[in-house]
C-alpha atoms as a PDB file:
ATOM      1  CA  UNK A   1       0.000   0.000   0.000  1.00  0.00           C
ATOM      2  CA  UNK A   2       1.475   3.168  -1.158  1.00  0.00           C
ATOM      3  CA  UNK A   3       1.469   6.039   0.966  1.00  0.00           C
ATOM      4  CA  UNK A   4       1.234   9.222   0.124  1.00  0.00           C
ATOM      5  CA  UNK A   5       2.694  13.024   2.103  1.00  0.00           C
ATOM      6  CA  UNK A   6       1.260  16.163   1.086  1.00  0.00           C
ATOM      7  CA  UNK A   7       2.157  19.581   1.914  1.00  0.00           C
ATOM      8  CA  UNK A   8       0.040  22.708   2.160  1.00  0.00           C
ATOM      9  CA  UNK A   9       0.739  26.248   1.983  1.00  0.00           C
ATOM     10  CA  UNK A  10      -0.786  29.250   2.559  1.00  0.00           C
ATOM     11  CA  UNK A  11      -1.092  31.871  -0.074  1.00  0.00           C
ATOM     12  CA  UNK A  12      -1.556  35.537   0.304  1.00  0.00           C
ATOM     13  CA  UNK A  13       0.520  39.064   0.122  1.00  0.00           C
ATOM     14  CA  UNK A  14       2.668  37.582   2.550  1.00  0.00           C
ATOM     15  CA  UNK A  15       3.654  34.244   1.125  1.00  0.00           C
ATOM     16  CA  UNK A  16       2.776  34.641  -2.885  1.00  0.00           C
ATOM     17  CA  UNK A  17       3.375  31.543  -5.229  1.00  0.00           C
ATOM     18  CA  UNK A  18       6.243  31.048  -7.431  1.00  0.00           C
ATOM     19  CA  UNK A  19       5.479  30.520 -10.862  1.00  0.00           C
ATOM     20  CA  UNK A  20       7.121  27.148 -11.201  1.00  0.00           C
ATOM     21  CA  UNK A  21       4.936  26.599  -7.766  1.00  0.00           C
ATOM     22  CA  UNK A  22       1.328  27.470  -9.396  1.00  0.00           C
ATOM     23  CA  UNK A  23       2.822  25.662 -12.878  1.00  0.00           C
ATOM     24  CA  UNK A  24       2.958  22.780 -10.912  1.00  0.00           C
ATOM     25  CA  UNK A  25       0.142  22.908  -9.301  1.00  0.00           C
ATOM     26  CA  UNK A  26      -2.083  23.014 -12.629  1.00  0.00           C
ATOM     27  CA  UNK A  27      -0.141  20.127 -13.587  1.00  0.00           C
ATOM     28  CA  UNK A  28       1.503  22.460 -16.254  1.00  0.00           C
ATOM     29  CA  UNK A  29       4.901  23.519 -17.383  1.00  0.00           C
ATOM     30  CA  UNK A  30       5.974  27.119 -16.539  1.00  0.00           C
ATOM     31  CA  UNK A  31       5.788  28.544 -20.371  1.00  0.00           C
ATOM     32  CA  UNK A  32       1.953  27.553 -19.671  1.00  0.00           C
ATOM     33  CA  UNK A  33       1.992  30.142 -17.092  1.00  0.00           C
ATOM     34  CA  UNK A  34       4.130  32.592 -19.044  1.00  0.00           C
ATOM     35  CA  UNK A  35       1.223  32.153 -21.525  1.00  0.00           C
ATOM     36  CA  UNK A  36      -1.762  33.179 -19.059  1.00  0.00           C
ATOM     37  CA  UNK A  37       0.433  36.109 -18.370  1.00  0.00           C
ATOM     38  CA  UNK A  38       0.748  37.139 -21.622  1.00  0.00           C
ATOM     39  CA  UNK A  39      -3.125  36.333 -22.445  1.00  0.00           C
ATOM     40  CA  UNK A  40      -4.145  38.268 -19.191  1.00  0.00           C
ATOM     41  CA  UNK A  41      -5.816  35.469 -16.864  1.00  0.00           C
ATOM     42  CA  UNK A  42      -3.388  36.154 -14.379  1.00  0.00           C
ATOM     43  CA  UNK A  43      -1.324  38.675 -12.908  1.00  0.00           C
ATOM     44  CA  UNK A  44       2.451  38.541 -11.761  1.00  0.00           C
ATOM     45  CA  UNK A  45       2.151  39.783  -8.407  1.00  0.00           C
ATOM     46  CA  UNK A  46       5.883  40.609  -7.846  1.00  0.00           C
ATOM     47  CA  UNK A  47       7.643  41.732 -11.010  1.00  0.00           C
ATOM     48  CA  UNK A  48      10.733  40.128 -12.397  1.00  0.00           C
ATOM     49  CA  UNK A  49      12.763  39.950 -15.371  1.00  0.00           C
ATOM     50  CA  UNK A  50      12.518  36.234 -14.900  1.00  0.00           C
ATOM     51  CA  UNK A  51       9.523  33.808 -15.176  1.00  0.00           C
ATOM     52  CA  UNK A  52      11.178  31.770 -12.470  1.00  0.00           C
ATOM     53  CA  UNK A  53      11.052  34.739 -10.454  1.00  0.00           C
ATOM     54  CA  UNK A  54       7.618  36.133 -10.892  1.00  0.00           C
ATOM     55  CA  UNK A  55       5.069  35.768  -7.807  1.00  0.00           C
ATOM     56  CA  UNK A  56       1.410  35.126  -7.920  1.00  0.00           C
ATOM     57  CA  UNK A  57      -1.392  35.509  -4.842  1.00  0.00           C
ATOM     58  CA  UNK A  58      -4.223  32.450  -4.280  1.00  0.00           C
ATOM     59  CA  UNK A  59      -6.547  34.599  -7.100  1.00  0.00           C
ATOM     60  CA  UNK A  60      -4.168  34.287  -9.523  1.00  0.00           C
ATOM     61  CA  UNK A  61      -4.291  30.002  -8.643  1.00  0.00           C
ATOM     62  CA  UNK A  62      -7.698  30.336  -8.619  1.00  0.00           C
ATOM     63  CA  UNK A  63      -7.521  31.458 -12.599  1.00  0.00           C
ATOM     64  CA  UNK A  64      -5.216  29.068 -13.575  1.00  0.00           C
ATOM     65  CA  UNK A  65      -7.017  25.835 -12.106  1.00  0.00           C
ATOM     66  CA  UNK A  66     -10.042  27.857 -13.750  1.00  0.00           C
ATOM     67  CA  UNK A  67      -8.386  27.569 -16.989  1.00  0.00           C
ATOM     68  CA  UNK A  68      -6.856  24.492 -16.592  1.00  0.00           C
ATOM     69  CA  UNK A  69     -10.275  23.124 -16.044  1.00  0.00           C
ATOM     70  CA  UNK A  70     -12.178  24.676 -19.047  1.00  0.00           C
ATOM     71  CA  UNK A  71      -8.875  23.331 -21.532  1.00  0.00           C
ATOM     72  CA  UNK A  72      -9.239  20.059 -20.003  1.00  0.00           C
ATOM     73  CA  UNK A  73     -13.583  20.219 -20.070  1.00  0.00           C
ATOM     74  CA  UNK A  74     -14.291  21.361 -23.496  1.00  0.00           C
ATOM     75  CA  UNK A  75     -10.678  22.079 -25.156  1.00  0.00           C
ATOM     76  CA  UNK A  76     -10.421  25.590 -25.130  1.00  0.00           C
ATOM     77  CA  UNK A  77      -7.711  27.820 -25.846  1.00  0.00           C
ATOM     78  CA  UNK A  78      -5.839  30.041 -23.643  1.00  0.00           C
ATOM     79  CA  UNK A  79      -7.714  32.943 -25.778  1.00  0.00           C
ATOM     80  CA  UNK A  80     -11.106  31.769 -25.701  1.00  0.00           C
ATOM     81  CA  UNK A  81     -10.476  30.603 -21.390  1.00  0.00           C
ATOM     82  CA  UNK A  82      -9.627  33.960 -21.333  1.00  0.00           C
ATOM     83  CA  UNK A  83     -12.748  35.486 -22.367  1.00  0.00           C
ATOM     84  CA  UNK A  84     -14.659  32.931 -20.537  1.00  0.00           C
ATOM     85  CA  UNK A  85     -13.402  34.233 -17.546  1.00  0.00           C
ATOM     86  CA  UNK A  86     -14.013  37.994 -18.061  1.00  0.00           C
ATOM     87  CA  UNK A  87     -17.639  37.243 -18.882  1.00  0.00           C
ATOM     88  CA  UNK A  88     -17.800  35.337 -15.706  1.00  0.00           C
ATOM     89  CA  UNK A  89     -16.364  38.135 -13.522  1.00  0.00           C
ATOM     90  CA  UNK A  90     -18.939  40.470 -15.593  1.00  0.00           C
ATOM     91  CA  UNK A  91     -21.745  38.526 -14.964  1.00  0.00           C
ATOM     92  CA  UNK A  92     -20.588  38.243 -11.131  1.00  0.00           C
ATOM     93  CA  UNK A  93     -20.789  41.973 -11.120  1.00  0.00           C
ATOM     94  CA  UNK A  94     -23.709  42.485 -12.291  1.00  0.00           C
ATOM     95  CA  UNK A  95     -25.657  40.565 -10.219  1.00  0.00           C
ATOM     96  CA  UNK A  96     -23.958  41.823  -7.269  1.00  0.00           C
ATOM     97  CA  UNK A  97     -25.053  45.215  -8.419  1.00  0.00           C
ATOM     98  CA  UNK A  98     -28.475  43.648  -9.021  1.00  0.00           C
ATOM     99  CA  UNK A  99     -28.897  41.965  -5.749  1.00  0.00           C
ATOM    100  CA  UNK A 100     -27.880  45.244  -4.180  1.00  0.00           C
ATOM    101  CA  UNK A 101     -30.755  47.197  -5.847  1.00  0.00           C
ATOM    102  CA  UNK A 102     -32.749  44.519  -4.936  1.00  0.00           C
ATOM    103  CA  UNK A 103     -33.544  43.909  -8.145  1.00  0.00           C
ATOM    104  CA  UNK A 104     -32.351  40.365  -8.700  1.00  0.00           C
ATOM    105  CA  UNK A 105     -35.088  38.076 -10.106  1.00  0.00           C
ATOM    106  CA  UNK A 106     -35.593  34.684  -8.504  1.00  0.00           C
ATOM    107  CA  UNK A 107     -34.169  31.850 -10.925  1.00  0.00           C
END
């Protein structure tokens, strides 16, 4: 019977994730995260030259596994996850704004 150890950490301003750390955790290589950079799904946190050196918070993980998810789910693009995640955020927003005018409708 195999065992298994597992480690957790705790992300936030004061401990941010390295990008071969959130890479990793997506099950993805690091130029996957340079791509999500460059597409805008995430955010580097703490600037550097560097990919190896970049630094992301738990929102920024949050994205990723998002995207990681809709690739794996219906097989699409970083472009097209992308977009699927703005409209999300918008739609998010709107109902917040919505539900604070009380105007939400019961679905």
């Amino acid at each position: 019977m195999a065992t298994h150890s597992f480690t957790a950490t705790t992300l936030g301003a004061s401990h941010p994730l390295a990008a071969h750390e959130l890479a990793h955790a997506c099950g993805a290589e690091i130029e996957w995260v340079v791509q999500l950079v460059e597409v805008g799904v995430i955010e580097v946190r703490v600037p550097a030259e560097r990919p190896d050196d970049w630094r992301f918070h738990s929102v920024d993980l949050q994205c990723a596994l998002a995207v990681r998810r809709l690739e794996r789910d219906f097989g699409v693009g970083l472009d097209a996850a992308a977009l699927i995640l703005d409209l999300e955020r918008e739609v998010r927003r709107l109902k917040a704004k919505l539900r604070a005018q009380g105007l939400e409708r019961e679905v």
